[in-house]
N, C-alpha and C. Protein backbone atom coordinates (compact mmCIF):
# COMPACT_ATOMS: atom_id res chain seq x y z
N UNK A 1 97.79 67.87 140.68
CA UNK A 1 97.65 69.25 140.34
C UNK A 1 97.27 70.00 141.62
N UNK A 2 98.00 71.05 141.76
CA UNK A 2 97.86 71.77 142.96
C UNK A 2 96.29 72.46 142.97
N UNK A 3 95.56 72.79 143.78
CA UNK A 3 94.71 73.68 144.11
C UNK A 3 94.55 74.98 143.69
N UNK A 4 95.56 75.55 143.38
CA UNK A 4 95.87 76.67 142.96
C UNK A 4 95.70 76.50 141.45
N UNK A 5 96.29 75.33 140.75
CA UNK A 5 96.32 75.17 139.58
C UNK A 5 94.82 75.02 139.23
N UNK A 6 93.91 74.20 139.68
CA UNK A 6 92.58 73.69 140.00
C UNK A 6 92.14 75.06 139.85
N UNK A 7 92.11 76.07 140.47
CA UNK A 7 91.33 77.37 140.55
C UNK A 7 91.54 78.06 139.84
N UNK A 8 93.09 78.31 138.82
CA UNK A 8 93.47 79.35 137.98
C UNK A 8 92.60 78.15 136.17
N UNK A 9 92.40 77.03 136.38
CA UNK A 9 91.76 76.87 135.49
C UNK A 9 90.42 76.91 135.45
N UNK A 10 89.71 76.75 136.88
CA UNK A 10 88.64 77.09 136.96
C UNK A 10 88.05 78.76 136.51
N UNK A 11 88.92 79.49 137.12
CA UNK A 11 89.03 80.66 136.16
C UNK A 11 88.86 81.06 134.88
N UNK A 12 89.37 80.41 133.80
CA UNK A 12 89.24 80.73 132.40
C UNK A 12 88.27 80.17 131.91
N UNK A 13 87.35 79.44 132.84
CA UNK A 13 85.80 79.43 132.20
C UNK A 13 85.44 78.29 131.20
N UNK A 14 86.54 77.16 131.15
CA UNK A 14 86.29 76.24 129.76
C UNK A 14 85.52 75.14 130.14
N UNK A 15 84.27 74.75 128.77
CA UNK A 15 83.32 73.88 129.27
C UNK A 15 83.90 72.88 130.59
N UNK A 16 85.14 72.12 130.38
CA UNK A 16 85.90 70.81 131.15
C UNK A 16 86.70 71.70 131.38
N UNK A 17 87.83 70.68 132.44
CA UNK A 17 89.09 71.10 132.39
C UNK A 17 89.75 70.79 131.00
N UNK A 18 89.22 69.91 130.31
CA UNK A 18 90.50 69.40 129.32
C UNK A 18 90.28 70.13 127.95
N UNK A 19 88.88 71.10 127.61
CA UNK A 19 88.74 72.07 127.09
C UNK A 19 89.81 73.38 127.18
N UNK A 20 89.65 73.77 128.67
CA UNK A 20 90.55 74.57 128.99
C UNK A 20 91.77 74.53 128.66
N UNK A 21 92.31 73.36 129.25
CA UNK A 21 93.96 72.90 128.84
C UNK A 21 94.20 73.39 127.49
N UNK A 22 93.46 72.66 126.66
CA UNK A 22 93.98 72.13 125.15
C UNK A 22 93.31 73.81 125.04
N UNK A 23 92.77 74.70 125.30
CA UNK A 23 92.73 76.21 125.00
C UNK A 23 94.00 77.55 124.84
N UNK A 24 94.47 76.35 126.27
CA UNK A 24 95.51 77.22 127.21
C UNK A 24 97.00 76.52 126.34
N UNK A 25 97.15 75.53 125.77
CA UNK A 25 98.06 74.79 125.09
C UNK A 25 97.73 75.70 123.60
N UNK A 26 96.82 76.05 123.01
CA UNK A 26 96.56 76.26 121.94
C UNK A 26 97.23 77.50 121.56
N UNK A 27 96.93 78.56 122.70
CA UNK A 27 97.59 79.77 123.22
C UNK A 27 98.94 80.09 123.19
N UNK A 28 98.98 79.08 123.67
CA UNK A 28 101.19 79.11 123.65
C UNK A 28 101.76 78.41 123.12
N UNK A 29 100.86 77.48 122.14
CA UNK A 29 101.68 77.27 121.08
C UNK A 29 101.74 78.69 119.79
N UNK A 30 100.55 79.36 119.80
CA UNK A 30 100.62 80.04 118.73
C UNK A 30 101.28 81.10 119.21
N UNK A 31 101.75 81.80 120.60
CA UNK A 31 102.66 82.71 121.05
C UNK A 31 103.94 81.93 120.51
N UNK A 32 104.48 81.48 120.79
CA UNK A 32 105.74 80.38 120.28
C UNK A 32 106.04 80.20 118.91
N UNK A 33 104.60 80.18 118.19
CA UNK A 33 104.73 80.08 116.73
C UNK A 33 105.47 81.26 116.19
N UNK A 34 104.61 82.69 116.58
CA UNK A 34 104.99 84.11 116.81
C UNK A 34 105.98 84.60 116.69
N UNK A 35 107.06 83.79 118.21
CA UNK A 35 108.24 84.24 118.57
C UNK A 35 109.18 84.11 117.49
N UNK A 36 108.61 82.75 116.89
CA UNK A 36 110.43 82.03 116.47
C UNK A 36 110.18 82.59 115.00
N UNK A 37 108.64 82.92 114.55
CA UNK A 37 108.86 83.82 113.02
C UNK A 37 109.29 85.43 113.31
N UNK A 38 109.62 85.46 114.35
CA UNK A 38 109.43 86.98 114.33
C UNK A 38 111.60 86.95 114.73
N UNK A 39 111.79 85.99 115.24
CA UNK A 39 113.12 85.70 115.76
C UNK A 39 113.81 85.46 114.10
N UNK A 40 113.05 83.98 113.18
CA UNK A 40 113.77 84.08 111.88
C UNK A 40 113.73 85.08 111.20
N UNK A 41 112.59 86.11 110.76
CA UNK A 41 112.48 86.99 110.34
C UNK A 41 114.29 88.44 110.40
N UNK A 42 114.01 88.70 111.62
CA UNK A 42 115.51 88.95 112.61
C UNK A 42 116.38 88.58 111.96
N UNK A 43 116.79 87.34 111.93
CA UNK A 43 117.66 87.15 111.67
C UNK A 43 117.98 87.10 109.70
N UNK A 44 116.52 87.18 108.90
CA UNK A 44 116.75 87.00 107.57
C UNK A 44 117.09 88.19 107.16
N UNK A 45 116.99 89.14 108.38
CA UNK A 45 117.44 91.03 108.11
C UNK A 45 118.68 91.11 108.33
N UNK A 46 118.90 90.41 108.93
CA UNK A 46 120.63 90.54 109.27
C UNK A 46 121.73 89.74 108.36
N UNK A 47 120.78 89.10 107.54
CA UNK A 47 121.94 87.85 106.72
C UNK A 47 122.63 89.31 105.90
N UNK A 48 123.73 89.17 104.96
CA UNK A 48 123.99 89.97 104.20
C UNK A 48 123.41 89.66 102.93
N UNK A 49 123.62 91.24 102.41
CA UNK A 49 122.37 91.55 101.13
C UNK A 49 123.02 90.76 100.05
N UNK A 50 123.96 90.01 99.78
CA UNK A 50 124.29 89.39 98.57
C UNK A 50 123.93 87.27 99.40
N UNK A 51 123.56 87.25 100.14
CA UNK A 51 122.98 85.68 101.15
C UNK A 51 121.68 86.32 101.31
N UNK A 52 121.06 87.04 101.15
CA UNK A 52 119.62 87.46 101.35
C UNK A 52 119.40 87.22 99.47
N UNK A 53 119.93 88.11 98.84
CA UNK A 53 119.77 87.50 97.14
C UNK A 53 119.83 86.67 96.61
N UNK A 54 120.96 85.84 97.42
CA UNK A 54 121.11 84.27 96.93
C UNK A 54 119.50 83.68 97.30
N UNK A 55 119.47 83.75 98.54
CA UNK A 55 118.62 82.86 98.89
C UNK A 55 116.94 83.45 98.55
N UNK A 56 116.57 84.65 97.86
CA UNK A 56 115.52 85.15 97.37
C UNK A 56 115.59 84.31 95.85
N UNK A 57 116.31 84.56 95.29
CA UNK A 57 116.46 83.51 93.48
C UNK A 57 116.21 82.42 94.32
N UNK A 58 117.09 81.44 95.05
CA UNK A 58 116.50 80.21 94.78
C UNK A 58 115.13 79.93 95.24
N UNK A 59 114.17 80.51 96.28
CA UNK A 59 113.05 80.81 96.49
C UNK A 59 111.82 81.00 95.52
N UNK A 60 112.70 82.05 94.16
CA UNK A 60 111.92 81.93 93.13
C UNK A 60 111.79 80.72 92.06
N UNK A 61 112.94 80.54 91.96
CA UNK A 61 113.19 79.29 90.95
C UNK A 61 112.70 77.99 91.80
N UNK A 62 112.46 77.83 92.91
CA UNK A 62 111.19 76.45 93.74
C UNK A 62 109.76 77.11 93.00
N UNK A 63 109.40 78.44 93.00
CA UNK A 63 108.33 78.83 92.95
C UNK A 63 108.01 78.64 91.91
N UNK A 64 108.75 78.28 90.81
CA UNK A 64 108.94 78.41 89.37
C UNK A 64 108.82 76.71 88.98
N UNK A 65 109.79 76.36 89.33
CA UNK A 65 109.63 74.57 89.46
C UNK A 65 107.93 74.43 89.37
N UNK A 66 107.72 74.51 90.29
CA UNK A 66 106.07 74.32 91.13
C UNK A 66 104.93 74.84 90.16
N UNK A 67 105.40 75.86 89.91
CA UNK A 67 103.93 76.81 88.61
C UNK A 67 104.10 75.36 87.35
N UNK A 68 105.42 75.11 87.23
CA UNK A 68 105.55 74.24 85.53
C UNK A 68 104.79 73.09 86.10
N UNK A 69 104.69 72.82 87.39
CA UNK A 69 104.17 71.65 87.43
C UNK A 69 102.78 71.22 87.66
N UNK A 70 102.12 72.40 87.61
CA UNK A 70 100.22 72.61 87.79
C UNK A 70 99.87 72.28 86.46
């Protein structure tokens, strides 16, 4: 690990380095998480409105399955 790297984690202040890491990992996974719901989302606006209906019923009828089965 470069020096540079060494200092930009020394920077963010975490008890260890391996605090830090798994902080800094934690971070961009949940930016990433973000992206790709905000990317499917996108794209569930763009399906057409009779593939957006299809796929809202069968959504309900899982939801429906699931209630009979509590």
């Amino acid at each position: 690990m470069s020096v540079e790297t060494q200092e930009r984690l020394r920077e963010l202040g975490g008890a260890t380095y391996e605090d830090t890491v798994v902080e800094a990992l934690d971070a961009l996974e949940a930016d990433r998480f973000w992206a790709e719901a905000e990317a499917a989302a996108a794209w569930r606006r763009d399906l057409p409105a009779a593939e957006r209906e299809r796929r809202e019923q069968a959504g309900a009828a899982v939801d429906r399955a699931f209630r009979r089965i509590r």
